[in-house]
C-alpha atoms as a PDB file:
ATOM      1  CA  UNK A   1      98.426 104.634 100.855  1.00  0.00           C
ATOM      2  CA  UNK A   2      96.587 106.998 103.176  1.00  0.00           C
ATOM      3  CA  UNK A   3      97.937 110.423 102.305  1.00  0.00           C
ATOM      4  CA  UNK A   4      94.788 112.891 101.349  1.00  0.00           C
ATOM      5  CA  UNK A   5      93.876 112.496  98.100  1.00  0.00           C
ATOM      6  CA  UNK A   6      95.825 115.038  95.301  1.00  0.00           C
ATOM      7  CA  UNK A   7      95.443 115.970  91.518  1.00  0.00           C
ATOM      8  CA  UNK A   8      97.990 114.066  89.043  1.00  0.00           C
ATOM      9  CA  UNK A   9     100.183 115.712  87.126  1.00  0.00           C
ATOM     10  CA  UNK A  10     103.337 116.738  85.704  1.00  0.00           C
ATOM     11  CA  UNK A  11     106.133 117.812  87.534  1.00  0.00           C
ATOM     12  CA  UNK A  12     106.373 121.992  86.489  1.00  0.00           C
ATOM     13  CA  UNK A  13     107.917 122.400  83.546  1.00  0.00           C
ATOM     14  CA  UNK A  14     107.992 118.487  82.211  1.00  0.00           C
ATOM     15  CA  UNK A  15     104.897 118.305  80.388  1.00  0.00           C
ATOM     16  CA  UNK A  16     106.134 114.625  79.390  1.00  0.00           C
ATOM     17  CA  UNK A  17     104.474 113.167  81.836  1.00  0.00           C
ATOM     18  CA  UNK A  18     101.446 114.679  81.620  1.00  0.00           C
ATOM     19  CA  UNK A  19      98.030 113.271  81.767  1.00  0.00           C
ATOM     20  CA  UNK A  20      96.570 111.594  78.795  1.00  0.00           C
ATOM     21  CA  UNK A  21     100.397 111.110  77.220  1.00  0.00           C
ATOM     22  CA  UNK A  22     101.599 107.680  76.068  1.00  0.00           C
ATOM     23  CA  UNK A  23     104.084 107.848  79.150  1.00  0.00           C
ATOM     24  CA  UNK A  24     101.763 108.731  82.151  1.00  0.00           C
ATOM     25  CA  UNK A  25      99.169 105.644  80.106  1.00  0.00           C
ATOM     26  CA  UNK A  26     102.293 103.308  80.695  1.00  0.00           C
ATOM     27  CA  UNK A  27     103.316 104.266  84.119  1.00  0.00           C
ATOM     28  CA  UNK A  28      99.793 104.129  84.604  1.00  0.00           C
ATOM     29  CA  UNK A  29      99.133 100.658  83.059  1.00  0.00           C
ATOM     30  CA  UNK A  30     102.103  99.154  85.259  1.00  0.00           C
ATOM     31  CA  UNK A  31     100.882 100.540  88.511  1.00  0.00           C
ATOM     32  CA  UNK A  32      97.247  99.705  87.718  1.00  0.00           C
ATOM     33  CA  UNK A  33      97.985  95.780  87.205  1.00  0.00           C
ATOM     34  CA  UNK A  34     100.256  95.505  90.341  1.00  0.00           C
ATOM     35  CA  UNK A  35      97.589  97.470  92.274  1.00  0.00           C
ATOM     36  CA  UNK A  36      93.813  96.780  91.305  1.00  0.00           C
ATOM     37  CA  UNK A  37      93.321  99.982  92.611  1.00  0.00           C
ATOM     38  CA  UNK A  38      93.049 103.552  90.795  1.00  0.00           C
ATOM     39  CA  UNK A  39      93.000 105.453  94.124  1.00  0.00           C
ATOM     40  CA  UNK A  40      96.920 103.535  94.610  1.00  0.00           C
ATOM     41  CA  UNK A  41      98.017 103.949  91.501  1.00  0.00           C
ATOM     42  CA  UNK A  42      97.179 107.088  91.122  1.00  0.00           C
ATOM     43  CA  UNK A  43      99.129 107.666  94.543  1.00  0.00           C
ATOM     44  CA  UNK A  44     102.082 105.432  93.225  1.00  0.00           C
ATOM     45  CA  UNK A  45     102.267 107.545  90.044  1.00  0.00           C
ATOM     46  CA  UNK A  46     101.736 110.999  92.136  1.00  0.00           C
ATOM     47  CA  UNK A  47     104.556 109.888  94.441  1.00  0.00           C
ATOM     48  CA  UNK A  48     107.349 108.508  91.538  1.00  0.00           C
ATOM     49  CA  UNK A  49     106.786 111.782  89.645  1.00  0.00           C
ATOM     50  CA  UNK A  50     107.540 113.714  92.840  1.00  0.00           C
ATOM     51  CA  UNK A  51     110.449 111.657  93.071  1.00  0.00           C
ATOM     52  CA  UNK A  52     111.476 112.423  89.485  1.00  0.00           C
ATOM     53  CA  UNK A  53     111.061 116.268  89.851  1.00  0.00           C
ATOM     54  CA  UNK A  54     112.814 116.341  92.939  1.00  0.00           C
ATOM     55  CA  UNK A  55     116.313 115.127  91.260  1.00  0.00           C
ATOM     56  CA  UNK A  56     118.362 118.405  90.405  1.00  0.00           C
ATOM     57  CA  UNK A  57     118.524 118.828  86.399  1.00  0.00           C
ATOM     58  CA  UNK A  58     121.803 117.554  85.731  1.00  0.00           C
ATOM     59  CA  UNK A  59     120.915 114.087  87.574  1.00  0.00           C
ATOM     60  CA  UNK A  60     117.773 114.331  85.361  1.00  0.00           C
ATOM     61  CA  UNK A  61     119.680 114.936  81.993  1.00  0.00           C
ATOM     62  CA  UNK A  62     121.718 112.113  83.392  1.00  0.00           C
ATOM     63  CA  UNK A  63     118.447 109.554  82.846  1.00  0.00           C
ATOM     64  CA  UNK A  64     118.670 108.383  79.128  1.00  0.00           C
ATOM     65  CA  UNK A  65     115.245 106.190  79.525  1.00  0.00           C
ATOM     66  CA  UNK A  66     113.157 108.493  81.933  1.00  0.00           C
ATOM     67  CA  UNK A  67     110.122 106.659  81.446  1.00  0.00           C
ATOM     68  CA  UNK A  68     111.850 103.268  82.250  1.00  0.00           C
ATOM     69  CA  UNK A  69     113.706 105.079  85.369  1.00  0.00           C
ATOM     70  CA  UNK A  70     109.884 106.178  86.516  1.00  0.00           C
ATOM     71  CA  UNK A  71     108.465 102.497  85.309  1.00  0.00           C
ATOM     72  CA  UNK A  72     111.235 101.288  88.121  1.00  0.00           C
ATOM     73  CA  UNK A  73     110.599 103.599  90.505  1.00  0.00           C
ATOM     74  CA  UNK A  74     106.922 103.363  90.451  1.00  0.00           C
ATOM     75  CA  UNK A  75     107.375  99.467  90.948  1.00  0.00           C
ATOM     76  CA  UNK A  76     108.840  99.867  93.991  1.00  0.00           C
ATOM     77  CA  UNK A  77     106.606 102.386  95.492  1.00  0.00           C
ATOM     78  CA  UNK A  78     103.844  99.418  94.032  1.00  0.00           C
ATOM     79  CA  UNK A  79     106.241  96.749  95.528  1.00  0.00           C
ATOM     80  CA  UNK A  80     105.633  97.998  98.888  1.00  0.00           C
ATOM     81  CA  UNK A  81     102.272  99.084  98.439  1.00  0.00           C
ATOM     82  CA  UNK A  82     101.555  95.758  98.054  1.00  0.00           C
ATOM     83  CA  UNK A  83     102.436  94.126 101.266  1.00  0.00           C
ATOM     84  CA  UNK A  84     100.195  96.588 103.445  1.00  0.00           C
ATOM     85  CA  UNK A  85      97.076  96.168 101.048  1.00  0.00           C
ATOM     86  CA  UNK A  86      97.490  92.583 101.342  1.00  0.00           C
ATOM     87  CA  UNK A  87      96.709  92.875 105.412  1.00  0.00           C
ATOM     88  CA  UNK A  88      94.020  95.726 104.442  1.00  0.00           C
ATOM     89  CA  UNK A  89      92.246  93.321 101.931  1.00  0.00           C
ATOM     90  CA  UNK A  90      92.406  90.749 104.598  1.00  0.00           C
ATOM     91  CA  UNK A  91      90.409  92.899 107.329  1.00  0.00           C
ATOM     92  CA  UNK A  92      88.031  94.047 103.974  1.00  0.00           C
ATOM     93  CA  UNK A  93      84.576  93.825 105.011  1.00  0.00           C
ATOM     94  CA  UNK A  94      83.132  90.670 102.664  1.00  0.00           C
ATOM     95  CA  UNK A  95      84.959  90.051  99.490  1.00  0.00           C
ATOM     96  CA  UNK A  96      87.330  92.499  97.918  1.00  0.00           C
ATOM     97  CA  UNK A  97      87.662  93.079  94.187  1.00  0.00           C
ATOM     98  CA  UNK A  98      89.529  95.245  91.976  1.00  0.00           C
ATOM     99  CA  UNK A  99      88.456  98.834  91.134  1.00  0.00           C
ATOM    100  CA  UNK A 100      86.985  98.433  87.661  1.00  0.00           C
ATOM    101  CA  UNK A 101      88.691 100.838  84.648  1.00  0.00           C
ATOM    102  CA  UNK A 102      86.797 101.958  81.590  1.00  0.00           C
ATOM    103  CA  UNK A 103      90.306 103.367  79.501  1.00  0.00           C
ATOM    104  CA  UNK A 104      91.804 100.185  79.861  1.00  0.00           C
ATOM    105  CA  UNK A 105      92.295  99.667  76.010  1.00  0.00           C
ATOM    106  CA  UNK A 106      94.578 103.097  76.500  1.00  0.00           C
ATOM    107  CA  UNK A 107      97.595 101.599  78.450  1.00  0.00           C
ATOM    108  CA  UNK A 108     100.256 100.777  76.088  1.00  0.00           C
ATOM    109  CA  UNK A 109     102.504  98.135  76.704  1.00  0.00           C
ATOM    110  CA  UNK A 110     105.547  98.549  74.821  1.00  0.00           C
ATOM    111  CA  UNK A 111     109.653  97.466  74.813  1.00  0.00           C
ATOM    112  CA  UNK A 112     111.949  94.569  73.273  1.00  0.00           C
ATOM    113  CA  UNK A 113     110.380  91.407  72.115  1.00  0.00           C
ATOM    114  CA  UNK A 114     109.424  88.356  74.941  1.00  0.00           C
ATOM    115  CA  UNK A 115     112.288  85.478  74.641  1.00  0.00           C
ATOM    116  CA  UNK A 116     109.420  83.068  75.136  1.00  0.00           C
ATOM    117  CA  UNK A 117     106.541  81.090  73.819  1.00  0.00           C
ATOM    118  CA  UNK A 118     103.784  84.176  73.430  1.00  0.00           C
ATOM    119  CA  UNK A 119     101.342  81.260  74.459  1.00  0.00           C
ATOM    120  CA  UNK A 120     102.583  81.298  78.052  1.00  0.00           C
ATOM    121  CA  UNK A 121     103.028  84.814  78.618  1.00  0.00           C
ATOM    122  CA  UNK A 122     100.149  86.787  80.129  1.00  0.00           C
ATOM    123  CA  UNK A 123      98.890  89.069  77.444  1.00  0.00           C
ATOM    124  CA  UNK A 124      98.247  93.050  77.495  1.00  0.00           C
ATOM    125  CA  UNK A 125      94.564  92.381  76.850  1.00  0.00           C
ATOM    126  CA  UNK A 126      94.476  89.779  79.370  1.00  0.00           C
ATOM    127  CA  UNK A 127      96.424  91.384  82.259  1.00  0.00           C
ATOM    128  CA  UNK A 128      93.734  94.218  82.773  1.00  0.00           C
ATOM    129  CA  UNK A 129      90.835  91.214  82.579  1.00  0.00           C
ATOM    130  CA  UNK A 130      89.179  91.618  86.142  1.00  0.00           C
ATOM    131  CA  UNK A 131      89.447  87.339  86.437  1.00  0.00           C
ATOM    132  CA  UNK A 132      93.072  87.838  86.129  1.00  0.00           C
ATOM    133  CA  UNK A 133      93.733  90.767  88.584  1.00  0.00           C
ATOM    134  CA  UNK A 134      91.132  88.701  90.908  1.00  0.00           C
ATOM    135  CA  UNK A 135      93.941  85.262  90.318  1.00  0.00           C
ATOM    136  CA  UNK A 136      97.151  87.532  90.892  1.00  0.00           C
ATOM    137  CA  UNK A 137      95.600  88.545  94.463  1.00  0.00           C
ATOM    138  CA  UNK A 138      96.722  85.018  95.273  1.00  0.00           C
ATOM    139  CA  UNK A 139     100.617  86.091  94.122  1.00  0.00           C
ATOM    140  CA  UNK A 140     102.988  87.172  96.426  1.00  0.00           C
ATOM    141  CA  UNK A 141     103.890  90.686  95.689  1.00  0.00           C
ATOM    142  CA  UNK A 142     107.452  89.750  94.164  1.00  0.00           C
ATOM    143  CA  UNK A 143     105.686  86.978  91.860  1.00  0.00           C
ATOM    144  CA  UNK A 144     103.075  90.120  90.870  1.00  0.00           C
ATOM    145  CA  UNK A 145     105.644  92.437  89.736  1.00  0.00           C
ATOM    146  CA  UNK A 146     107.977  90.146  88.565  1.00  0.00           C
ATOM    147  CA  UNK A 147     105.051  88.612  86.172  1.00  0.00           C
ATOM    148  CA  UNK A 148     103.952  91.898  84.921  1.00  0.00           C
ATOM    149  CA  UNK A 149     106.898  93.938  84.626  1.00  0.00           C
ATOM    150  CA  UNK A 150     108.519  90.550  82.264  1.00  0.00           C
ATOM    151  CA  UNK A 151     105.485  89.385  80.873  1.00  0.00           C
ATOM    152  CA  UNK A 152     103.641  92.740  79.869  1.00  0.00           C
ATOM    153  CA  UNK A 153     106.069  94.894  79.765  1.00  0.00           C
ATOM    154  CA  UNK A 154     108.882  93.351  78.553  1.00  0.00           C
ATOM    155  CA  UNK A 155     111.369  94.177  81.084  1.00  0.00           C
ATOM    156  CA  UNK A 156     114.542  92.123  81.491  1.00  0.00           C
ATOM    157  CA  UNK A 157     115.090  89.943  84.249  1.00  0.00           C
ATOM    158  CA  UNK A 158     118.523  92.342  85.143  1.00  0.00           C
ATOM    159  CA  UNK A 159     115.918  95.362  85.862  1.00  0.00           C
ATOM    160  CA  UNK A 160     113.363  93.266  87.660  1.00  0.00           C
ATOM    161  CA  UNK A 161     116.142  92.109  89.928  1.00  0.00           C
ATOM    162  CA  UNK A 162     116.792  95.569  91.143  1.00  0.00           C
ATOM    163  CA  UNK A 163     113.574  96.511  91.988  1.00  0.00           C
ATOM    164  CA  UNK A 164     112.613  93.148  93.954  1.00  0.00           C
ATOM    165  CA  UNK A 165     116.105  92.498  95.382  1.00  0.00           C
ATOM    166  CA  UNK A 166     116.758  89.943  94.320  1.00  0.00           C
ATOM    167  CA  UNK A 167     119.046  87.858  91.493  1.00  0.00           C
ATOM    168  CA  UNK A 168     118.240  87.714  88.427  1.00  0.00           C
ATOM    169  CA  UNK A 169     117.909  84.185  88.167  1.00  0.00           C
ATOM    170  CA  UNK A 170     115.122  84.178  90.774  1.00  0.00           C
ATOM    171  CA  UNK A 171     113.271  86.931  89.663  1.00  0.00           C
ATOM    172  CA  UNK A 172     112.897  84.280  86.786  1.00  0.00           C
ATOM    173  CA  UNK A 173     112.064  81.799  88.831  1.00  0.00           C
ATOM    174  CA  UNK A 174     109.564  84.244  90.639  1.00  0.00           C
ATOM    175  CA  UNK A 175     107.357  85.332  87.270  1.00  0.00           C
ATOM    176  CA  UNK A 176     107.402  81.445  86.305  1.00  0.00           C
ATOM    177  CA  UNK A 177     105.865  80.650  89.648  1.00  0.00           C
ATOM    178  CA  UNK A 178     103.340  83.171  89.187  1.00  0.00           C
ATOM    179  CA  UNK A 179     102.583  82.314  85.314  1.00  0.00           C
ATOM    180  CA  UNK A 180     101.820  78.614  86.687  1.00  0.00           C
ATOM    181  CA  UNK A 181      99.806  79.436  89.355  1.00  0.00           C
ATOM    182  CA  UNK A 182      97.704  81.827  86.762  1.00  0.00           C
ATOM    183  CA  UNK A 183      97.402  78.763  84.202  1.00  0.00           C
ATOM    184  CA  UNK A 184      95.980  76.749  86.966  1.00  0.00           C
ATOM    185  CA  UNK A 185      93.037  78.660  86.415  1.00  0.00           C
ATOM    186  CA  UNK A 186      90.748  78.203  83.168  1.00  0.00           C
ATOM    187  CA  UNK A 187      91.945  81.105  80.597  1.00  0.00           C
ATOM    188  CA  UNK A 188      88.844  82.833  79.815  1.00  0.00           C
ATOM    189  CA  UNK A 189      88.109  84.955  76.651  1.00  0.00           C
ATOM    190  CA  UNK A 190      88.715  88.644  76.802  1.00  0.00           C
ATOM    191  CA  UNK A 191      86.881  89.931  73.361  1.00  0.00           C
ATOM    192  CA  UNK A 192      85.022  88.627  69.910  1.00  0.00           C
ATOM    193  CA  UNK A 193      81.655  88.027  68.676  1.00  0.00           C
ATOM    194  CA  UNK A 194      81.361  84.858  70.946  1.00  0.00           C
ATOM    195  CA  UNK A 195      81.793  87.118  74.214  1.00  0.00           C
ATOM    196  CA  UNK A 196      79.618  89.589  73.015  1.00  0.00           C
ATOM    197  CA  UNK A 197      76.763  87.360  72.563  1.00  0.00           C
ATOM    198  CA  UNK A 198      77.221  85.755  76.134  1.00  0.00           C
ATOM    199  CA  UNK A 199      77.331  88.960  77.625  1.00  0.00           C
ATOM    200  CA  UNK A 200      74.332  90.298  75.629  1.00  0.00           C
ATOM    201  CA  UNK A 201      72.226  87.030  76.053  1.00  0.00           C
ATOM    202  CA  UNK A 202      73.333  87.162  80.404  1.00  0.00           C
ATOM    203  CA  UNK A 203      72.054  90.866  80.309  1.00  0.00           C
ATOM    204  CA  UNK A 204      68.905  90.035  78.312  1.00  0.00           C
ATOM    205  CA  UNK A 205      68.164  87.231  80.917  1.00  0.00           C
ATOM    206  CA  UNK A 206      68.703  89.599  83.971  1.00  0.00           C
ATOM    207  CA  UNK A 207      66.241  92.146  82.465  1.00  0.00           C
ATOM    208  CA  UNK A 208      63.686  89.939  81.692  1.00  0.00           C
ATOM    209  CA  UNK A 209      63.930  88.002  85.249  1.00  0.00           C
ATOM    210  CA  UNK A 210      63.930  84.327  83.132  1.00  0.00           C
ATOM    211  CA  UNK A 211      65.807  82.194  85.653  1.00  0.00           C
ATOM    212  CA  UNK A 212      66.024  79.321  83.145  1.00  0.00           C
ATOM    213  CA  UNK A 213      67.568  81.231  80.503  1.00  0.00           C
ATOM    214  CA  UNK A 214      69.867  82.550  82.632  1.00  0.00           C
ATOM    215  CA  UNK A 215      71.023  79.531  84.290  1.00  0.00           C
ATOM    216  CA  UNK A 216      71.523  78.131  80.600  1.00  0.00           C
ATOM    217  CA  UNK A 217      73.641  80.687  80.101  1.00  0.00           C
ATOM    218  CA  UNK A 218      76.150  80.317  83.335  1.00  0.00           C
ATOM    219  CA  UNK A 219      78.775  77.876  82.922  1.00  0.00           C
ATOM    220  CA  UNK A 220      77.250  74.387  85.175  1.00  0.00           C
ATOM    221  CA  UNK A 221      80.615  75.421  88.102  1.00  0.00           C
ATOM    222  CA  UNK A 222      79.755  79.341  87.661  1.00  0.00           C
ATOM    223  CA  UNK A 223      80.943  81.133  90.722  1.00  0.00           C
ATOM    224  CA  UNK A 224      80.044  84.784  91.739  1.00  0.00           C
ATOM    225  CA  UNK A 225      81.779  87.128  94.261  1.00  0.00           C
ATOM    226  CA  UNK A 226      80.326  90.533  94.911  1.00  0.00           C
ATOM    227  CA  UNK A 227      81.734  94.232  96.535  1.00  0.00           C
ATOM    228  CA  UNK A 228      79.887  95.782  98.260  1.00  0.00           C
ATOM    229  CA  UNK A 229      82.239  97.195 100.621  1.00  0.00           C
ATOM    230  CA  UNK A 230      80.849  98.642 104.271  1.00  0.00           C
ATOM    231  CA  UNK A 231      78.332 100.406 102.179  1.00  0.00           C
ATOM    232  CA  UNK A 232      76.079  97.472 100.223  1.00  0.00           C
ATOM    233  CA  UNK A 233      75.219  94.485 102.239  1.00  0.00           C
ATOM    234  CA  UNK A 234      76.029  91.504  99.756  1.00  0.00           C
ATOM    235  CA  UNK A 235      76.750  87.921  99.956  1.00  0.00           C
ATOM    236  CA  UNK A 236      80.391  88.112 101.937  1.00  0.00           C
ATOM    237  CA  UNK A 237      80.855  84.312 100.606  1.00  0.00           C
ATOM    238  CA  UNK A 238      81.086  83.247  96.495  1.00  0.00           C
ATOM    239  CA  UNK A 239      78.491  81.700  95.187  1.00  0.00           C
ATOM    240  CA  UNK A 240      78.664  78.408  92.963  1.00  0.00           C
ATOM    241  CA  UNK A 241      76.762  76.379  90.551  1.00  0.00           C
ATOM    242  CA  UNK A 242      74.368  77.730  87.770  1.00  0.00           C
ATOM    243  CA  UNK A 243      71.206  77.234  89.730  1.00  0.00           C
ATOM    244  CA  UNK A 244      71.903  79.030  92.716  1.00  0.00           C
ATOM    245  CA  UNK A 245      73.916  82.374  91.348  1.00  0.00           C
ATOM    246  CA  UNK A 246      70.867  82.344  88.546  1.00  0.00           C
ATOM    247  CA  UNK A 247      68.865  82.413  91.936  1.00  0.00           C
ATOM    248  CA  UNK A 248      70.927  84.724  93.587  1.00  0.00           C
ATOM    249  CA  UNK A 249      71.329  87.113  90.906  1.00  0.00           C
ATOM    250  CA  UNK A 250      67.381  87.635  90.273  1.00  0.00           C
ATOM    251  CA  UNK A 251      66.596  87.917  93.515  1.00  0.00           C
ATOM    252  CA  UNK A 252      69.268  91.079  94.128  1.00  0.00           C
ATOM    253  CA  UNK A 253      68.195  92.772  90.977  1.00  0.00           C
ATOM    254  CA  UNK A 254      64.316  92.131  92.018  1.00  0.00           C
ATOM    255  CA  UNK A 255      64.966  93.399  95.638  1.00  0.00           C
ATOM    256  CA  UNK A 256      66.887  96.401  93.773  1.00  0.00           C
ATOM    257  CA  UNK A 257      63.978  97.261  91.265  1.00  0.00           C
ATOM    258  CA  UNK A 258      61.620  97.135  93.990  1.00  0.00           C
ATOM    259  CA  UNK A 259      63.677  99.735  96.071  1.00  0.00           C
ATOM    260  CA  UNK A 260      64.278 102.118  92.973  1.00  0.00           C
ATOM    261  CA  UNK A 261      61.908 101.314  90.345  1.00  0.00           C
ATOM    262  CA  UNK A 262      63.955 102.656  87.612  1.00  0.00           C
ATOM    263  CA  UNK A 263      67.272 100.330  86.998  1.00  0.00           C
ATOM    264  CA  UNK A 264      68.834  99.872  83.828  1.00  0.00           C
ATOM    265  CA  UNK A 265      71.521  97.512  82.599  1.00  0.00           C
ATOM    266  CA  UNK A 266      73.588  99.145  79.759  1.00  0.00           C
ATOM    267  CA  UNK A 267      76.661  97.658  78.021  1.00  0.00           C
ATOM    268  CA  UNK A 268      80.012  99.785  78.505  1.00  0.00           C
ATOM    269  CA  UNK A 269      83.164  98.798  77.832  1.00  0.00           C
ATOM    270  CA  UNK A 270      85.139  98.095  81.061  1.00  0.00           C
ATOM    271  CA  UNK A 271      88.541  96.307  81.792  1.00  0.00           C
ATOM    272  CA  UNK A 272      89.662  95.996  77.986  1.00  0.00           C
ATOM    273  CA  UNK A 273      86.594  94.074  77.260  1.00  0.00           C
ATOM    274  CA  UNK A 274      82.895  94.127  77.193  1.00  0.00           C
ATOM    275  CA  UNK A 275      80.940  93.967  80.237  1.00  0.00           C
ATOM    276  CA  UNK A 276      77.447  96.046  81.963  1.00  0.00           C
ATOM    277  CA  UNK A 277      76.851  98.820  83.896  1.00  0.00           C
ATOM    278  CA  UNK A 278      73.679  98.722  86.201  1.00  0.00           C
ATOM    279  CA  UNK A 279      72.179 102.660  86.347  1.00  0.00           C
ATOM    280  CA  UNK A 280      69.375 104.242  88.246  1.00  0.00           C
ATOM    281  CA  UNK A 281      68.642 107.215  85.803  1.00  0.00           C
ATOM    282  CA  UNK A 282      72.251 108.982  85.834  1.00  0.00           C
ATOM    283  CA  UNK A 283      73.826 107.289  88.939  1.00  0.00           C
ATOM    284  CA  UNK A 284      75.899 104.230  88.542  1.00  0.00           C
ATOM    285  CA  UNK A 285      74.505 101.570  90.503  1.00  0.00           C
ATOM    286  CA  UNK A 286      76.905  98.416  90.026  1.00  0.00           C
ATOM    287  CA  UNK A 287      79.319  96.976  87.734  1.00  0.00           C
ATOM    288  CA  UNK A 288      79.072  93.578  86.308  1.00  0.00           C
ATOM    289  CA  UNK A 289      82.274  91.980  84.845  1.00  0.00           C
ATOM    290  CA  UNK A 290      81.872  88.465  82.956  1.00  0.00           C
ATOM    291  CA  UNK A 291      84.334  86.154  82.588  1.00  0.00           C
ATOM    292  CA  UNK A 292      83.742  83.531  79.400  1.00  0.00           C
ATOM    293  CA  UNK A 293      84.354  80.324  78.909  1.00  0.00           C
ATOM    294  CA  UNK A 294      83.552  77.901  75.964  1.00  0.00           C
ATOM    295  CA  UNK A 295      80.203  79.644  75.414  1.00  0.00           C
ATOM    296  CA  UNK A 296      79.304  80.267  79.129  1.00  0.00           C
ATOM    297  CA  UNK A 297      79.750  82.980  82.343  1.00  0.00           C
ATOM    298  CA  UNK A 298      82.096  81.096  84.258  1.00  0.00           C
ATOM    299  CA  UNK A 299      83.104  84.170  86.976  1.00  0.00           C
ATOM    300  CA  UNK A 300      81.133  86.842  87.540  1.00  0.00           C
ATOM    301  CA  UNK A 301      82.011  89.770  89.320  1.00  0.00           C
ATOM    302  CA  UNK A 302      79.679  92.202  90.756  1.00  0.00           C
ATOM    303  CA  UNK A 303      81.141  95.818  92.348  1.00  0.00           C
ATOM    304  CA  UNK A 304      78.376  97.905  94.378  1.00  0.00           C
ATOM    305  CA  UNK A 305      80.907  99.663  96.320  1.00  0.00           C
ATOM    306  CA  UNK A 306      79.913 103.156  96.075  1.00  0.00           C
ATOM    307  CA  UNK A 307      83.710 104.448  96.550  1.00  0.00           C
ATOM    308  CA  UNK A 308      84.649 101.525  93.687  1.00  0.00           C
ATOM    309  CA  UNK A 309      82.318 102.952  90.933  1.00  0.00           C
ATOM    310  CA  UNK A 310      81.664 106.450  91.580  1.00  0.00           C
ATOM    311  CA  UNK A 311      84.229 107.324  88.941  1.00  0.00           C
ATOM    312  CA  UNK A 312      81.884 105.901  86.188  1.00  0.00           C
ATOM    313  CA  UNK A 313      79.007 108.634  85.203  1.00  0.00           C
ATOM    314  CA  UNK A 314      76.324 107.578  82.509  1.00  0.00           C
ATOM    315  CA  UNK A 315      77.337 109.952  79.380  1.00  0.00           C
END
């Protein structure tokens, strides 16, 4: 979406939808997960609450579920949204990632109970994890709403199929697709102790420069992918295997320190889940999500993209 860039809000008079309320969180939350972006969903949200205030008041008194007319809407402004950023991310320069959020934990999820194993469906936690909005870029946009609208949000198949266009049946068939394809990948572990001792022992290892104790803590098939965008020359390839992101990793930060003498790696909370925030004094540097698994950093994803992280100030 290329329009300029406007303030959210409200439509006058309809405070409902205001920022910060439970309903603008949920709109928020679905357009967020389709998207990866908070530029787009911001956009998506901006343009289905323009749609809403633009009905006439009795077609609006005529909505019994506003916030599940909007959550449709919104879906279908994300629906489309989709198939252009899928040729954008294509022409990205290096390796695109999703635009990290620190109020993840404040998107409610909420409607009728799943008719399925709670084993197989993708979690609330989980479906803000940066390694699972990474695996859904491999989705085709109907499998990526279909799986989060059902999944997530509960929505029945019946809905779905009027936002996707298609039957119900294979809007079914669509989010099952999708859930296999994103249990082909290893499912990593989003909070606890055990994460926060990886992540703490990773950052402890980057500070001190100890390549060996950071390779032991990286997962033997580790891989890395960094943002940097047109602004940060990175590696435009992943990298794999402990030894040579451990290398890899040291050597960036090294070059970095050497260039601005003052970096610090913080914790923060980021994507539902702990992860690190690299600062120069107040100025947010990079972003360094971890993904877990049986005791190790199995993904890591690193976002230098100035336009990415510029959101996140050091409080």
């Amino acid at each position: 979406m290329n329009r300029p860039k406007e303030t959210s809000s409200a439509p006058a008079g309809d405070p409902t939808f205001a920022r910060g309320t439970i309903e603008y969180k949920r709109l928020f939350g679905v357009a967020y997960r389709m998207l990866g972006s908070i530029h787009d969903t911001e956009d998506a949200l901006q343009e289905g609450l323009a749609r809403w205030a633009g009905l006439a008041p009795e077609q609006r008194s005529a909505i019994r579920e506003p916030v599940a007319w909007l959550t449709r809407v919104i879906s279908r402004i994300c629906l489309d949204e989709l198939g252009t950023a899928r040729a954008r991310r294509e022409g990205y320069h290096g390796i695109w990632l999703p635009e990290p959020l620190l109020d993840a934990t404040a998107m409610p999820a909420h409607g009728r109970p799943l008719n399925m194993d709670p084993a197989d469906a993708i979690s609330l936690d989980e479906s803000v994890s940066m390694a699972l909005l990474i695996a859904m870029e491999h989705l085709t946009p109907p499998e990526r709403v279909s799986l989060i609208l059902h999944d997530v949000f509960q929505v029945s198949f019946a809905e779905i199929a009027v936002i996707v266009g298609r039957q119900p049946d294979a809007c079914r068939q669509l989010a099952s697709t999708a859930r296999r394809n994103i249990r082909s990948h290893r499912r990593f572990e989003v909070q606890g102790d055990e994460r926060n001792r990886v992540v703490d022992a990773f950052a402890r290892a980057c500070l001190d420069g100890d390549i060996s104790a950071l390779a032991g803590v990286l997962d033997p098939n580790v891989i890395a992918r960094a943002d940097g965008g047109s602004a940060i020359t990175v590696a435009r390839r992943p990298i794999t295997g402990a030894p040579h992101v451990a290398q890899y990793l040291l050597g960036v930060l090294n070059r970095q320190q050497q260039l601005r003498h003052s970096l610090e790696i913080l914790p923060t909370f980021i994507n539902g889940r702990s992860g690190l925030v690299i600062y120069e004094g107040l100025k947010t540097v990079g972003i360094i999500d971890l993904s877990i698994y049986n005791g190790h950093v199995a993904e890591i994803a690193i976002i230098v993209n100035p336009d990415k992280i510029a959101q996140i100030s050091r409080h």
